[in-house]
Protein backbone atom coordinates (compact mmCIF):
# COMPACT_ATOMS: atom_id res chain seq x y z
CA UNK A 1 67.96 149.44 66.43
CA UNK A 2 64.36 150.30 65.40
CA UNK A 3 61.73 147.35 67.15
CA UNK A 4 58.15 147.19 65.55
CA UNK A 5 55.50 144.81 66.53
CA UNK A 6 55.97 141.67 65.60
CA UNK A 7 53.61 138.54 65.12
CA UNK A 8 54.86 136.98 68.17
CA UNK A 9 54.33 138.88 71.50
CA UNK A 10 57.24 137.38 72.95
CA UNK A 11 59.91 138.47 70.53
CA UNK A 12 59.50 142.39 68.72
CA UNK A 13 60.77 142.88 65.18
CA UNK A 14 63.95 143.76 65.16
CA UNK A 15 65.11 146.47 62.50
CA UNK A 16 68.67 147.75 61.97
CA UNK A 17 68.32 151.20 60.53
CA UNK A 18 71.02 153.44 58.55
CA UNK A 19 71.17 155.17 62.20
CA UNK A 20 71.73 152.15 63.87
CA UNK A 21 74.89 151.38 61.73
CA UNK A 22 75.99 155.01 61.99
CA UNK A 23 76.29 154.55 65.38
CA UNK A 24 77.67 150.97 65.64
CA UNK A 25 80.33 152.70 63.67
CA UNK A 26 80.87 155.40 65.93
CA UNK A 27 81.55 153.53 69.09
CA UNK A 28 83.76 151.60 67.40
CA UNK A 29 85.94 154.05 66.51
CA UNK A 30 86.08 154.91 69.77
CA UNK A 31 86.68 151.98 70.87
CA UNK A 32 90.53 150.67 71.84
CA UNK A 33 89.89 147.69 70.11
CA UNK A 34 87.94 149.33 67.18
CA UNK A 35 85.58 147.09 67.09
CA UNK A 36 82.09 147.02 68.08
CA UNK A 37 79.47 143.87 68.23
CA UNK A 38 75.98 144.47 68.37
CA UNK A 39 74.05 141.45 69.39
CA UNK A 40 70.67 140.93 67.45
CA UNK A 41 70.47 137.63 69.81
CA UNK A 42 69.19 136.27 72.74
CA UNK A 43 72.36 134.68 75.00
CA UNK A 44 70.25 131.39 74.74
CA UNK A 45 69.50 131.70 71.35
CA UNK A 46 70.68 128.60 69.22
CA UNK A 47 72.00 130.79 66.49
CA UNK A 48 73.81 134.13 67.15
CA UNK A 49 73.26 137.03 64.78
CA UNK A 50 75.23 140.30 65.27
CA UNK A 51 76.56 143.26 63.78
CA UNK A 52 80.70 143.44 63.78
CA UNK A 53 81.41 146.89 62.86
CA UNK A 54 85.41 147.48 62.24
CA UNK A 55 87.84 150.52 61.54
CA UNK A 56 90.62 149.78 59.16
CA UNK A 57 93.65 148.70 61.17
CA UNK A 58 91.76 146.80 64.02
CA UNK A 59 93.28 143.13 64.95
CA UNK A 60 91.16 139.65 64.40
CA UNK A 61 93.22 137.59 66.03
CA UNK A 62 93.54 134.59 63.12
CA UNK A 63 91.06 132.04 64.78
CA UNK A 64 89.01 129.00 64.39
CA UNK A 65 86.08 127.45 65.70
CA UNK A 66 84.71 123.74 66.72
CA UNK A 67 84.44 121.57 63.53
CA UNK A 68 80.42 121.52 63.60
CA UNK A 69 80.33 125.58 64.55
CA UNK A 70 80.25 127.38 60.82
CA UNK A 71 80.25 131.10 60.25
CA UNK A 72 78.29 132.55 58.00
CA UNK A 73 79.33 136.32 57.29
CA UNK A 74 77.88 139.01 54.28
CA UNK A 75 78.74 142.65 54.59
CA UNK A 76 76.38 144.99 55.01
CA UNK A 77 78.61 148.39 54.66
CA UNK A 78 81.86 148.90 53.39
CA UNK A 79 84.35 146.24 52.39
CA UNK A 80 86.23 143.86 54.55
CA UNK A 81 88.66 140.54 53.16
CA UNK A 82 88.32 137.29 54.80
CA UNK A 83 91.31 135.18 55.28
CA UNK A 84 91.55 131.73 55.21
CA UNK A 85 94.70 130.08 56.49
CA UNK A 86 96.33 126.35 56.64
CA UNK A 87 97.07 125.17 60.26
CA UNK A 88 100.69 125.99 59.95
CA UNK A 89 99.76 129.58 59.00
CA UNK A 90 99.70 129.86 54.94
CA UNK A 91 97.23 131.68 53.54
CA UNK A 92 95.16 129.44 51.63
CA UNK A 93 92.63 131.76 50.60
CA UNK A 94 91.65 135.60 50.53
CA UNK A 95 87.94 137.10 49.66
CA UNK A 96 87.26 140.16 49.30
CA UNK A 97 83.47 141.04 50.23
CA UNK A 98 81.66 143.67 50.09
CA UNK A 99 78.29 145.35 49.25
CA UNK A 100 78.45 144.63 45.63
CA UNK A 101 80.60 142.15 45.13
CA UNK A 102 81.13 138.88 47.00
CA UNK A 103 78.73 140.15 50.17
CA UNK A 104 78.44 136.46 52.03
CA UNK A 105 81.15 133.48 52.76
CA UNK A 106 80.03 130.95 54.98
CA UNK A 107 83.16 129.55 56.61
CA UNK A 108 83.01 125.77 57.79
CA UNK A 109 84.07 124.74 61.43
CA UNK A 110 87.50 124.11 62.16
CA UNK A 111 88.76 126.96 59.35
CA UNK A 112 91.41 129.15 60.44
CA UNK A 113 90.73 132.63 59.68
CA UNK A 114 90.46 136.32 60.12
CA UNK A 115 88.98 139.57 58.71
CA UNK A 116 90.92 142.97 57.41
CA UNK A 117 88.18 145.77 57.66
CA UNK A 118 88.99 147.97 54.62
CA UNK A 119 89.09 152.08 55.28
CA UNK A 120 87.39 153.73 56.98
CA UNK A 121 85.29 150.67 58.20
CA UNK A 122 83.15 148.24 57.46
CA UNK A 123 79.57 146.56 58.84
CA UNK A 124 79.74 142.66 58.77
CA UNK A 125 76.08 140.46 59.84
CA UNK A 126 78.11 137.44 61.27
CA UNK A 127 75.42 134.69 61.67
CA UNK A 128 77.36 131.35 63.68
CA UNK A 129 75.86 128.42 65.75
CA UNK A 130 75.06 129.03 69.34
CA UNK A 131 74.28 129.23 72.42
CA UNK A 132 77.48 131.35 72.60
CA UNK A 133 79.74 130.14 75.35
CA UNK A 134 83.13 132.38 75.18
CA UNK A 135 85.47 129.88 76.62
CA UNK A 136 84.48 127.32 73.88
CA UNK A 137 83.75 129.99 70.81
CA UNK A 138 87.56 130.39 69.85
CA UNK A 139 91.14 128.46 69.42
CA UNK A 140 93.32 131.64 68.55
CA UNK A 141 96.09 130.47 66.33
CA UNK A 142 99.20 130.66 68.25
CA UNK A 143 101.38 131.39 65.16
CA UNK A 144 99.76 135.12 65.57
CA UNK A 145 100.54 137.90 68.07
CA UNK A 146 97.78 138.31 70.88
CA UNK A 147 96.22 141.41 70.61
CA UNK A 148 97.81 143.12 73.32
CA UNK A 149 101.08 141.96 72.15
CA UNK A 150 103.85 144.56 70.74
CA UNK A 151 103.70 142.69 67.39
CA UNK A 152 99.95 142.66 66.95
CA UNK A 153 100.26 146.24 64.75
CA UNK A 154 103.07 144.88 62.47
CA UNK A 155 100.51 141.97 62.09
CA UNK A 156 97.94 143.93 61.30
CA UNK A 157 99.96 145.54 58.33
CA UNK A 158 101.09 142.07 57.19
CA UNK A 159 97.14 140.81 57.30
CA UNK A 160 96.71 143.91 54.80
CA UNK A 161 98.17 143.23 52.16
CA UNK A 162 99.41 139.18 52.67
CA UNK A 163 98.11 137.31 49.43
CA UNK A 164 97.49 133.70 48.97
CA UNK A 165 100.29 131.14 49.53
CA UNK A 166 102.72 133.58 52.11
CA UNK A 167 103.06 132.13 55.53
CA UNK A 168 102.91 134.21 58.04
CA UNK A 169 106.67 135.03 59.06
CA UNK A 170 108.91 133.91 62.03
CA UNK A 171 109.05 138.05 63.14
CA UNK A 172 105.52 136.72 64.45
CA UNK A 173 106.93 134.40 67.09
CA UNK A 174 104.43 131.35 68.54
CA UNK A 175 102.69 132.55 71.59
């Protein structure tokens, strides 16, 4: 990330070059997870901004947050569909974004969903309520595999291609 002077001395200007996402993209390919966040926040900040950079196949655990804590997220590279499901696991909605197209959802508090980065990646600005505190961020819906779980690939595939009004299947037990 580029930083040029900015008005206030306290704070530079923060600029996310075509480098920048390059190499947001890189690491998370090398990542296990393959996924990468690049925080353009402070950890006191009262909003979070950050980059979410994604290879097709990683896992987003199906998750919600607090009822006053929305998400607002555009895509900046690539394309990625946002999933919106019902508590009991239907899919109520899916949105394709991308540069283009639909580039920003902002999903309200309490929504269970998730996000399918499309090949070979994509670049998401996610821009949510803070401070962030990561044992309050999340609920993860516990009708979907944890990520480490044996399942969580076969997920994955189902997340692909899963269209509005399936439920997710009992091969996905409750964890």
């Amino acid at each position: 990330m580029k930083e040029a002077t900015a008005s206030s001395p306290a704070e530079p200007l923060k600029i996310v070059t075509a480098e920048t996402i390059a190499e947001l993209i890189s690491r998370a390919a090398a990542s296990p997870r393959k996924r990468m966040n690049f925080n353009l926040h402070n950890s006191t900040d009262s909003i979070c901004r950050f980059l979410n950079a994604g290879i097709a196949g990683t896992y987003v655990r199906p998750h919600r947050h607090q009822t006053d804590k929305w998400e607002l997220v555009s895509v900046i590279q690539g394309q990625c569909d946002l999933l919106i499901f019902t508590s009991d696991g239907v899919v109520k909605d899916r949105i394709a974004l991308g540069f283009g197209g639909t580039g920003v959802a902002e999903i309200p508090g309490g929504s269970w969903h998730s996000v399918v980065f499309r090949a070979p990646g994509a670049v998401v600005l996610e821009i949510k309520s803070g401070p962030y505190e990561p044992q309050i961020d999340k609920e993860f819906a516990n009708w979907a595999p944890k990520e480490a779980d044996p399942l969580a690939a076969q997920f994955v595939r189902w997340l692909e291609v899963a269209a509005a009004g399936e439920r997710v299947s009992s091969t996905f037990p409750s964890q």
